[in-house]
C-alpha atoms as a PDB file:
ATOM      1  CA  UNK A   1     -25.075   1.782  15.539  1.00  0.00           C
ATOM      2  CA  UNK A   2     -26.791  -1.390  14.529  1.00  0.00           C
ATOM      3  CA  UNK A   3     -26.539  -0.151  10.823  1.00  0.00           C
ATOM      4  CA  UNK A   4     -22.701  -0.061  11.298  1.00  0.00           C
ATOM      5  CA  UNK A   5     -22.361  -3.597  13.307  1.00  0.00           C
ATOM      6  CA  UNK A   6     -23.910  -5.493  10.023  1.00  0.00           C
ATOM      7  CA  UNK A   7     -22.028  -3.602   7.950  1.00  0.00           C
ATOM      8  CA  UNK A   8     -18.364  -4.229   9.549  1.00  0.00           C
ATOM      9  CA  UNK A   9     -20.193  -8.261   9.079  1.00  0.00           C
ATOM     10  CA  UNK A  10     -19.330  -7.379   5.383  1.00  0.00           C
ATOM     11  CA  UNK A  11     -15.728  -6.903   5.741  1.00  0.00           C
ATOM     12  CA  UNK A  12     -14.449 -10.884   6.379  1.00  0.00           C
ATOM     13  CA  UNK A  13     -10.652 -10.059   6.390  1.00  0.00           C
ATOM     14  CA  UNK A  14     -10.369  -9.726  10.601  1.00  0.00           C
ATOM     15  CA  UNK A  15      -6.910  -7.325  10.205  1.00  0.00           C
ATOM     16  CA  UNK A  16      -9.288  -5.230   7.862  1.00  0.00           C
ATOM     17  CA  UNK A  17     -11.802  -4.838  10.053  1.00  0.00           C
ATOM     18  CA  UNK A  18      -9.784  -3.785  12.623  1.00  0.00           C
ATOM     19  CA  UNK A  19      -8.190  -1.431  11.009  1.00  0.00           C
ATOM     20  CA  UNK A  20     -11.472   0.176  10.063  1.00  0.00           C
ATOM     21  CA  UNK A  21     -12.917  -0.019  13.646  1.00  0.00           C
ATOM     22  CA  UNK A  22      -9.550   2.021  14.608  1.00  0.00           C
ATOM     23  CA  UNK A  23     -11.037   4.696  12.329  1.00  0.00           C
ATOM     24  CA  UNK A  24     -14.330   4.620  13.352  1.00  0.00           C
ATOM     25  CA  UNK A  25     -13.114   5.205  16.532  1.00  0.00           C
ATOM     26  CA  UNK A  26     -11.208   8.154  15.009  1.00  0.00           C
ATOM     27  CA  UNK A  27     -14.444   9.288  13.452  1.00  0.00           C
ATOM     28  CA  UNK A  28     -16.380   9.385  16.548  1.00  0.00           C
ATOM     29  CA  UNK A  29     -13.423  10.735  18.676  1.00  0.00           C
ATOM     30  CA  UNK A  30     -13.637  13.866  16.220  1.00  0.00           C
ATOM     31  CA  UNK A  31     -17.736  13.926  15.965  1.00  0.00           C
ATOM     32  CA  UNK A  32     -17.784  14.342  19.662  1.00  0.00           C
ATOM     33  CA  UNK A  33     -14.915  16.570  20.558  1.00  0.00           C
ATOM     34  CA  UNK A  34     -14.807  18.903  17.707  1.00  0.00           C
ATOM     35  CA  UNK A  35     -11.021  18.060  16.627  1.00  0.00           C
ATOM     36  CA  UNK A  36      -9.219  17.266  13.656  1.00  0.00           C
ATOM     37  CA  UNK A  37      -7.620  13.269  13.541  1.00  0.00           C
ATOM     38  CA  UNK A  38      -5.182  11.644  11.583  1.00  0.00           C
ATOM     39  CA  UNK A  39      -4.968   7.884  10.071  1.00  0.00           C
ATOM     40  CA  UNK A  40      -2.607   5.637   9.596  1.00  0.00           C
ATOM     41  CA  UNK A  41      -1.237   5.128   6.402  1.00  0.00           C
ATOM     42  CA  UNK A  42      -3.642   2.309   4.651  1.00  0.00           C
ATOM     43  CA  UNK A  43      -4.312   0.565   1.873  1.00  0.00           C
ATOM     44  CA  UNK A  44      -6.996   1.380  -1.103  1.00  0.00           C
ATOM     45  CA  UNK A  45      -9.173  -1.419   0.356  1.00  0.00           C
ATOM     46  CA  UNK A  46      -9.481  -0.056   3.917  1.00  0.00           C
ATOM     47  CA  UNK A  47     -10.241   3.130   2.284  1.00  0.00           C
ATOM     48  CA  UNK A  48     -13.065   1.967   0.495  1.00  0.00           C
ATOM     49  CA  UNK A  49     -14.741   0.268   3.309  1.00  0.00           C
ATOM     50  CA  UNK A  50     -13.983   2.897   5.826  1.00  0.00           C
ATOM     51  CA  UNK A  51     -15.657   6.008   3.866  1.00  0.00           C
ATOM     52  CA  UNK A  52     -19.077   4.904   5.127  1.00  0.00           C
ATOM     53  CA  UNK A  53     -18.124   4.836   8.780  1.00  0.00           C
ATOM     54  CA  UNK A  54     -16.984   8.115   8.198  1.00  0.00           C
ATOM     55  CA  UNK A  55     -19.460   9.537   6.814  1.00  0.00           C
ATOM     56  CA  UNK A  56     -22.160   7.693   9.486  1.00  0.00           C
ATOM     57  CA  UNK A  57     -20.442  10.326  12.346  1.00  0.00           C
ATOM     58  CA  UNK A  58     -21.310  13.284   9.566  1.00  0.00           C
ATOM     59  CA  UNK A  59     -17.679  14.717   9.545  1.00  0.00           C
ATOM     60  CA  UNK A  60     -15.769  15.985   6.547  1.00  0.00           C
ATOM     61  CA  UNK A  61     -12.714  13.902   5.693  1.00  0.00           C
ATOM     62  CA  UNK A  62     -10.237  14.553   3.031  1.00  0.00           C
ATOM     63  CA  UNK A  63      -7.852  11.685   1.488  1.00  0.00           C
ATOM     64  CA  UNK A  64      -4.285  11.798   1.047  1.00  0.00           C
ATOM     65  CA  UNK A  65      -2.651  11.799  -1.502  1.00  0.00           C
ATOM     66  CA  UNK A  66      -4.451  11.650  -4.434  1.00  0.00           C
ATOM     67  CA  UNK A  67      -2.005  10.680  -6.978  1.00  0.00           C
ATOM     68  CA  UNK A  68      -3.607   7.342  -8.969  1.00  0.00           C
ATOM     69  CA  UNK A  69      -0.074   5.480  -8.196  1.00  0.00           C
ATOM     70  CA  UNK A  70       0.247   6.079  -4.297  1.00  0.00           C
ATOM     71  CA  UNK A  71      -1.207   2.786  -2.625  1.00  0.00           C
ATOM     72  CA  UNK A  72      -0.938   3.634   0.852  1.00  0.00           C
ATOM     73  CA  UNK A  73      -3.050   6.649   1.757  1.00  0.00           C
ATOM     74  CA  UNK A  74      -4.609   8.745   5.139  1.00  0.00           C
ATOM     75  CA  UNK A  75      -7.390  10.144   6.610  1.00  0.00           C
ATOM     76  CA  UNK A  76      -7.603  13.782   8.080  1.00  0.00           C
ATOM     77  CA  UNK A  77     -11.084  13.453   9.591  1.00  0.00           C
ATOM     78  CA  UNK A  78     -12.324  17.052  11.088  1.00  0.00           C
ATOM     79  CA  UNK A  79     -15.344  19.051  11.908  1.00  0.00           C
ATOM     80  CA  UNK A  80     -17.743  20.484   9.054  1.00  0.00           C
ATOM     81  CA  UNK A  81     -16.750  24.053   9.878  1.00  0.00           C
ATOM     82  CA  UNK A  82     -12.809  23.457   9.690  1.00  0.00           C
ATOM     83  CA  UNK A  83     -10.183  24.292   7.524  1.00  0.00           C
ATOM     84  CA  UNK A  84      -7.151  22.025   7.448  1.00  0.00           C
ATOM     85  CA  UNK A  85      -3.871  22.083   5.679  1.00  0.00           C
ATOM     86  CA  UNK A  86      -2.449  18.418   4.657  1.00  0.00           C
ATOM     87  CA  UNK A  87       0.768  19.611   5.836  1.00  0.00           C
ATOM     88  CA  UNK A  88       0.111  20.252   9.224  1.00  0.00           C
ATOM     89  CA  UNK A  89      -0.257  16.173   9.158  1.00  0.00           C
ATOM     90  CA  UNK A  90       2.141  14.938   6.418  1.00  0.00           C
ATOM     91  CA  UNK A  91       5.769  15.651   5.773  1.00  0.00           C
ATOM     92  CA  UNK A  92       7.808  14.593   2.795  1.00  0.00           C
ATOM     93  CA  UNK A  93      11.143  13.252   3.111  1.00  0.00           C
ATOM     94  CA  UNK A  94      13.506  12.919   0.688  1.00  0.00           C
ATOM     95  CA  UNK A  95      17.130  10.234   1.579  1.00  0.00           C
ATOM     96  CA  UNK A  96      19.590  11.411  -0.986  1.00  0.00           C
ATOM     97  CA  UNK A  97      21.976   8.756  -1.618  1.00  0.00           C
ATOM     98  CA  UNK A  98      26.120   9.810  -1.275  1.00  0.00           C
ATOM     99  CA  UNK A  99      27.109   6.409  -2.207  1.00  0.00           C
ATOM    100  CA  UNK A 100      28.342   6.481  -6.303  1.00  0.00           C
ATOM    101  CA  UNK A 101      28.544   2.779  -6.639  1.00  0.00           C
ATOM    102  CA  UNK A 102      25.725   1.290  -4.929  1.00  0.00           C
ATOM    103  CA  UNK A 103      22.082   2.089  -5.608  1.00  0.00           C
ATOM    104  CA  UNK A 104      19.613   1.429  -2.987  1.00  0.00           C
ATOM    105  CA  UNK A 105      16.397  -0.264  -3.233  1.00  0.00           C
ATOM    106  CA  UNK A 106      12.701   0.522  -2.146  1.00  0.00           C
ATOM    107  CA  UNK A 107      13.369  -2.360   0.401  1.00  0.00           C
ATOM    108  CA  UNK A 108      16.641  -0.750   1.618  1.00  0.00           C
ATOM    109  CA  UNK A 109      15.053   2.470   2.334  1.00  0.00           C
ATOM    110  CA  UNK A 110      11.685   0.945   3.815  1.00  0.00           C
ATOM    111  CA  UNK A 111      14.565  -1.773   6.253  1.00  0.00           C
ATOM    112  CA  UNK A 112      16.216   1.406   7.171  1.00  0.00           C
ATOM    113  CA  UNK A 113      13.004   2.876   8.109  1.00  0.00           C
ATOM    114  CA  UNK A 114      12.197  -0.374   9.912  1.00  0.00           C
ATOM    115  CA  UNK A 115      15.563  -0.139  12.071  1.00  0.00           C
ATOM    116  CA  UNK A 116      14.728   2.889  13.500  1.00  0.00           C
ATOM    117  CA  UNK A 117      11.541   1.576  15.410  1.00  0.00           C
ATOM    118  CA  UNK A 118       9.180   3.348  12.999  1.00  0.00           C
ATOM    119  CA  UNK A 119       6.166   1.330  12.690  1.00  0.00           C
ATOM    120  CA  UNK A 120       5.248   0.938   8.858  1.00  0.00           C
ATOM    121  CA  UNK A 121       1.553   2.343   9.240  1.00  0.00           C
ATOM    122  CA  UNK A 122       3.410   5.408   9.835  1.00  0.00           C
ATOM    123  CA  UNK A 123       4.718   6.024   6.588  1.00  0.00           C
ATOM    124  CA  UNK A 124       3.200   5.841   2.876  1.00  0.00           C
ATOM    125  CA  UNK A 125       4.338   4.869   0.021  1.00  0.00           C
ATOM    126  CA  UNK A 126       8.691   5.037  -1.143  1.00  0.00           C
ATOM    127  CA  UNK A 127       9.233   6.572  -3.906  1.00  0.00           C
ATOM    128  CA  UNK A 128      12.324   5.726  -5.570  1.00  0.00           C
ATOM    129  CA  UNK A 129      14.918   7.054  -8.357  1.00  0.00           C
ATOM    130  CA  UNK A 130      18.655   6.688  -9.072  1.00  0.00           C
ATOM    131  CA  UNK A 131      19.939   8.795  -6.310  1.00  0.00           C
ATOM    132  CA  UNK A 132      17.438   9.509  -3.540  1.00  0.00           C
ATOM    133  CA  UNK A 133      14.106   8.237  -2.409  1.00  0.00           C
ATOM    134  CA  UNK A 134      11.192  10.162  -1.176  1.00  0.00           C
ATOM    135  CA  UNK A 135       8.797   8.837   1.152  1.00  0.00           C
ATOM    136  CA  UNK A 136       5.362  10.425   2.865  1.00  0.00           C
ATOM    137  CA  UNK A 137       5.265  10.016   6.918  1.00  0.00           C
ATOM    138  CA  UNK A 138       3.276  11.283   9.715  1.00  0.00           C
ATOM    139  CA  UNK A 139       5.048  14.462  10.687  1.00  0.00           C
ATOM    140  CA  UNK A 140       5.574  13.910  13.780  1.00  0.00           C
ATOM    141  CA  UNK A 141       8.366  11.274  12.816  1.00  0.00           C
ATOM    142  CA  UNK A 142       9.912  13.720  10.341  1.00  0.00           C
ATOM    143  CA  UNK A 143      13.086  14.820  12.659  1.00  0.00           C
ATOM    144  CA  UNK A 144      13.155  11.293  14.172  1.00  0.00           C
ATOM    145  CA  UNK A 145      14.435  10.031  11.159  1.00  0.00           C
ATOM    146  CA  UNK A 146      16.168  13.260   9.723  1.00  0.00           C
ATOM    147  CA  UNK A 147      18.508  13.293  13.147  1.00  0.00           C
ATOM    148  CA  UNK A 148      18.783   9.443  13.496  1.00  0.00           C
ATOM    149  CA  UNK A 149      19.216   8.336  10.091  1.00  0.00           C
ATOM    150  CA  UNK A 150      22.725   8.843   8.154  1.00  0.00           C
ATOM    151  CA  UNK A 151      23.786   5.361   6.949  1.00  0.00           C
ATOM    152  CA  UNK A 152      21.759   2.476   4.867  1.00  0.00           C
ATOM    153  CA  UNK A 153      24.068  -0.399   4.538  1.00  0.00           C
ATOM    154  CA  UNK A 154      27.299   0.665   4.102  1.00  0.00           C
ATOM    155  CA  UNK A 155      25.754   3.978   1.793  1.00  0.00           C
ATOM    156  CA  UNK A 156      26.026   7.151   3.381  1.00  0.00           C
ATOM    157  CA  UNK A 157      22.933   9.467   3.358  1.00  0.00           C
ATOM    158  CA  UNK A 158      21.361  12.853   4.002  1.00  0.00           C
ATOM    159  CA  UNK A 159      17.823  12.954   5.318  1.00  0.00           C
ATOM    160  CA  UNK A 160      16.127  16.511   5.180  1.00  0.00           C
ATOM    161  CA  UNK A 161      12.680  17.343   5.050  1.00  0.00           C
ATOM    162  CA  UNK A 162      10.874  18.781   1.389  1.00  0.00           C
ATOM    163  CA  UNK A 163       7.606  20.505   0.847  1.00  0.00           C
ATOM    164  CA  UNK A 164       4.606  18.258  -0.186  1.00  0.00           C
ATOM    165  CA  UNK A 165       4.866  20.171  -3.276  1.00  0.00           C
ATOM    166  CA  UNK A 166       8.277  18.946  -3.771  1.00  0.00           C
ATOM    167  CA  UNK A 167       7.745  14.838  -3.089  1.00  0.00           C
ATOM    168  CA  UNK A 168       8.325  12.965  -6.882  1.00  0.00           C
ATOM    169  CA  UNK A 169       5.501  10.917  -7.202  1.00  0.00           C
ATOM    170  CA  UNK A 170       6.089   7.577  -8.873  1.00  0.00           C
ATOM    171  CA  UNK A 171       5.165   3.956  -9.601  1.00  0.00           C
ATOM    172  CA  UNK A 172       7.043   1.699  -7.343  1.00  0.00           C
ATOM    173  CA  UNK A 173       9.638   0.045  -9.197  1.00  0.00           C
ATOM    174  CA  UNK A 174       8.857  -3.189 -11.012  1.00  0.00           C
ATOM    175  CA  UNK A 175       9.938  -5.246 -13.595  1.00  0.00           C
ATOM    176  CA  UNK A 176       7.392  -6.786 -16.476  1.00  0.00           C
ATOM    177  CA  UNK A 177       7.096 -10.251 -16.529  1.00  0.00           C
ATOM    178  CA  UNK A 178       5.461 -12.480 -19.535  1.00  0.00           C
ATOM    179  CA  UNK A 179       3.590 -15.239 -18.951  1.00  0.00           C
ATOM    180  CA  UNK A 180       1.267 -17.631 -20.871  1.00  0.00           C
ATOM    181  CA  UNK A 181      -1.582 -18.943 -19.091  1.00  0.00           C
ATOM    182  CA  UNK A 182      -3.701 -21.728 -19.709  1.00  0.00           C
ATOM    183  CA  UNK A 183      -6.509 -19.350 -18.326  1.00  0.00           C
ATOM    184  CA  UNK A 184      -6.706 -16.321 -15.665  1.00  0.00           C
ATOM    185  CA  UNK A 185      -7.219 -18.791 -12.752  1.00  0.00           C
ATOM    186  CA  UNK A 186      -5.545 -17.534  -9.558  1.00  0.00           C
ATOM    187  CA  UNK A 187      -3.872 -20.789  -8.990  1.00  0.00           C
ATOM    188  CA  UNK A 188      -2.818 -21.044 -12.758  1.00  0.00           C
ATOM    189  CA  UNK A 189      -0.907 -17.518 -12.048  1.00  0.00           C
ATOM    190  CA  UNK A 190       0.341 -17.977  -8.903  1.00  0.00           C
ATOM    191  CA  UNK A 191       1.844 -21.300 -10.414  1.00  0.00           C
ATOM    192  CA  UNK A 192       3.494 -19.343 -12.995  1.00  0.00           C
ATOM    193  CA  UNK A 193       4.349 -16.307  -9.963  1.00  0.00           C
ATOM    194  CA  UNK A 194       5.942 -18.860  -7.811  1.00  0.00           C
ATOM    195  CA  UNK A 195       7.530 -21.489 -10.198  1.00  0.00           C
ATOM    196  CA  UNK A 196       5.550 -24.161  -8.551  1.00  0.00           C
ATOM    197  CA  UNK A 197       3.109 -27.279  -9.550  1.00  0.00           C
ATOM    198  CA  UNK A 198      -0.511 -26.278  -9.934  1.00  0.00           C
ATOM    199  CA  UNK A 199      -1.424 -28.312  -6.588  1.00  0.00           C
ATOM    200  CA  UNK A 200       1.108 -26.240  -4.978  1.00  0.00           C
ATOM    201  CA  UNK A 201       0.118 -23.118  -6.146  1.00  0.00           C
ATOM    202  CA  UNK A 202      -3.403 -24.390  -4.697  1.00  0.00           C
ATOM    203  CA  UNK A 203      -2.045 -25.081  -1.241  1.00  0.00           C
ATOM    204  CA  UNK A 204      -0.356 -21.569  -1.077  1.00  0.00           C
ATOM    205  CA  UNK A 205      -3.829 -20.386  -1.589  1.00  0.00           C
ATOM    206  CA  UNK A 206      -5.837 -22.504   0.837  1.00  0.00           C
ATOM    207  CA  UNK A 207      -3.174 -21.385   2.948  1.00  0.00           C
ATOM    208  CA  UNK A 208      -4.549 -18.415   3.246  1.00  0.00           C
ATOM    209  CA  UNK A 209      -0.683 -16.843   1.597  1.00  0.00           C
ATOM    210  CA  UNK A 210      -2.376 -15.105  -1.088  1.00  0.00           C
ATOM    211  CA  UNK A 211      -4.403 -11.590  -1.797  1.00  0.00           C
ATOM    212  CA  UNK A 212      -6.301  -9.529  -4.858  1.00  0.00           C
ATOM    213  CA  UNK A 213      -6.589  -5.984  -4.043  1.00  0.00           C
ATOM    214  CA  UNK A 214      -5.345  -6.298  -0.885  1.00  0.00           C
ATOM    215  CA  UNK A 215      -8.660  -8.733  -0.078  1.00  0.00           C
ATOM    216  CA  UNK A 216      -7.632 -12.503   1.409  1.00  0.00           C
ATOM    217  CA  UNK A 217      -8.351 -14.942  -1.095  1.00  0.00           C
ATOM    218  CA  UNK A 218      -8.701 -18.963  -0.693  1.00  0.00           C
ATOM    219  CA  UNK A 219     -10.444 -20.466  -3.855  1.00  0.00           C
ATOM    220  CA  UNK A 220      -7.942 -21.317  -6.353  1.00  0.00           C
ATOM    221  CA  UNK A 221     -10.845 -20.691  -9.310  1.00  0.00           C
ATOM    222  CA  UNK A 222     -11.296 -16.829  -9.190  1.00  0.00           C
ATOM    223  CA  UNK A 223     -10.721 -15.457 -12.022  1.00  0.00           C
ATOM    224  CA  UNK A 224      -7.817 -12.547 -12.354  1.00  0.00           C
ATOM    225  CA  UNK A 225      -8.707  -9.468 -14.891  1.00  0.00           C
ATOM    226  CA  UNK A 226      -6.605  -6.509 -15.909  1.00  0.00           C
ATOM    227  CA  UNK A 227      -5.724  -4.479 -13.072  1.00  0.00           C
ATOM    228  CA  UNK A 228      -5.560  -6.782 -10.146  1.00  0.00           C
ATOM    229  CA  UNK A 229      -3.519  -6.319  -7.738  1.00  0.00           C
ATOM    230  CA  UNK A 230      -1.489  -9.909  -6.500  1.00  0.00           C
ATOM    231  CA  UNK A 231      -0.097 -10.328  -3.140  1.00  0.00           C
ATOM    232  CA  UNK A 232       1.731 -13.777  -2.460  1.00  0.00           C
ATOM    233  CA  UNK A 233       3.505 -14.639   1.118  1.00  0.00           C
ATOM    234  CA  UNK A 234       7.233 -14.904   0.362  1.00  0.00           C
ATOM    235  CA  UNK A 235       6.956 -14.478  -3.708  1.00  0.00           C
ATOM    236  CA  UNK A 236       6.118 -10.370  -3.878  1.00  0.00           C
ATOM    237  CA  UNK A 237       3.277  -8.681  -5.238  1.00  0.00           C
ATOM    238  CA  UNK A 238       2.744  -8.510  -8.561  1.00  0.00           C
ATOM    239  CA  UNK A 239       0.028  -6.026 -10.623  1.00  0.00           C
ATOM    240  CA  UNK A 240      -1.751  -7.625 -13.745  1.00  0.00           C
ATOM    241  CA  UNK A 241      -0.771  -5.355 -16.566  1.00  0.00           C
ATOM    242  CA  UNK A 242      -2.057  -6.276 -19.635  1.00  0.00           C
ATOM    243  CA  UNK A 243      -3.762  -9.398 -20.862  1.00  0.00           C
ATOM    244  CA  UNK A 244      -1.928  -9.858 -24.590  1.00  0.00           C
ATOM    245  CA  UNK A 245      -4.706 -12.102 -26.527  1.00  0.00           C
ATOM    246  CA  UNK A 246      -3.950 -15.469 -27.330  1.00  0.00           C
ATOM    247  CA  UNK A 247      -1.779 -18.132 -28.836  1.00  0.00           C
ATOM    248  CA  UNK A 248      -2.271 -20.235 -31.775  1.00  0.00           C
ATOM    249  CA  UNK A 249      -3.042 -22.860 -28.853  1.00  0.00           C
ATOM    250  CA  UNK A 250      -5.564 -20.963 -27.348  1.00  0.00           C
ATOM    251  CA  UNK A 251      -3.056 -20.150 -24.259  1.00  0.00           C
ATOM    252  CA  UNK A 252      -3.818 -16.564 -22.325  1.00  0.00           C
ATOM    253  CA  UNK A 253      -0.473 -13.840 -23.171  1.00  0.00           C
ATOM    254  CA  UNK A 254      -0.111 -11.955 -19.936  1.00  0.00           C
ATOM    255  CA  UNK A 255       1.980  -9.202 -18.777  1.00  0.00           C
ATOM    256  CA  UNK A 256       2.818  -8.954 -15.241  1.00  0.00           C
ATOM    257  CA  UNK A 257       4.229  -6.193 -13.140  1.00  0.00           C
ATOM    258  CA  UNK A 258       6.429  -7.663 -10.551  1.00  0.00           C
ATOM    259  CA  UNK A 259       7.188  -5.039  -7.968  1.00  0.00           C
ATOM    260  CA  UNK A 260      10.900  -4.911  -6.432  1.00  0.00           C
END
């Protein structure tokens, strides 16, 4: 146990570490009563620090789901000898939109969501296209939301339940935005990311407003690289797509996903 107490000294973000102490409690829960457990819904970060917990209690664990683009993923933690089946945990549900003149947003469905009490560790990520959304959740939410929810605004809807086989995986929705940089300095970007002055991109980050890869981040010189994923309180998160070369200046082309 020692082992385990300087490793959670590792993790510095305290809502991270909690979150991983939640499934080390998980872990052990399972290790000692010889049952299968479900996570929350987290983010690739927690993942990453919470696979050596789990595999400290010497259970089998299985991550869900695996497409590349899904940010928010579980846990089904169970005994060495069991067989599980991911959809005895997870349901997909798909919110077909009846409205012809309004189309809904990722942060329409996930408010609607929100409305109905359903806390957001509860359900991955929201997948969405022109005229219906699908979204992951634990299942034992599924007919919550399937008898509770039939409006979004002013939209009607239809909530029914689809096979995990069925659920259209998908990036979230984003727009690109170019930049040029005078370098890949977090405050330079987040200057750029929130229209501000450079000292006020620098306070946002002192601030403590500001992520990479879902990691808290307060010095203004760390350098951003292809790939990076950019959280900023109040502005969005944004994804660094491609870094473009130069100009004849010497000023860093960027593309930027900016996620809607």
């Amino acid at each position: 146990m020692k082992d385990l107490e300087k490793y959670f000294d590792f993790i510095k973000d305290d809502e991270a570490k909690g979150t991983v102490k939640k499934i080390q409690d998980k872990a052990l829960h399972v290790r000692k009563n010889h049952i299968t457990a479900l996570t929350d819904f987290i983010n690739p970060y927690i993942v990453e620090m919470s696979i050596p917990v789990i595999k400290y209690y010497d259970i089998d664990y299985e991550i869900f789901p695996s497409y590349e683009n899904c940010e928010r993923k579980v846990f089904i933690l169970y005994p060495h000898y069991s067989e599980i089946d991911v959809n005895d945990f997870i349901s997909g549900i798909r919110i077909k939109n009846k409205s012809k003149f309004k189309k809904l947003t990722h942060r329409d469905y996930l408010g609607a969501l929100m409305s109905l009490g359903i806390e957001r560790s509860k359900t991955g990520d929201i997948f969405v296209f022109d005229d219906h959304a699908d979204i992951l959740i634990h299942r034992d939410i599924g007919d919550y939301i399937i008898f509770n929810l039939d409006k979004i605004g002013h939209n009607r809807i239809e909530a029914e339940e689809i096979s995990l086989s069925s659920v259209d995986f998908k990036e979230q929705e984003h727009e690109i935005l170019n930049i040029i940089s005078s370098s890949m300095r977090l405050d330079n970007l987040v200057k750029h990311l929130t229209k501000t002055s450079r000292d006020k991109a620098a306070d946002i980050i002192r601030g403590g407003k500001v992520k990479i890869n879902h990691i808290p981040e307060d010095k203004a010189s760390t350098e951003l690289k292809e790939g990076d994923l950019l959280s900023i309180t109040r502005a969005g998160r944004f994804k660094i797509h491609k870094i473009c070369g130069r100009t004849k200046s010497g000023r860093q082309k960027i593309q930027i996903k900016h996620y809607v």
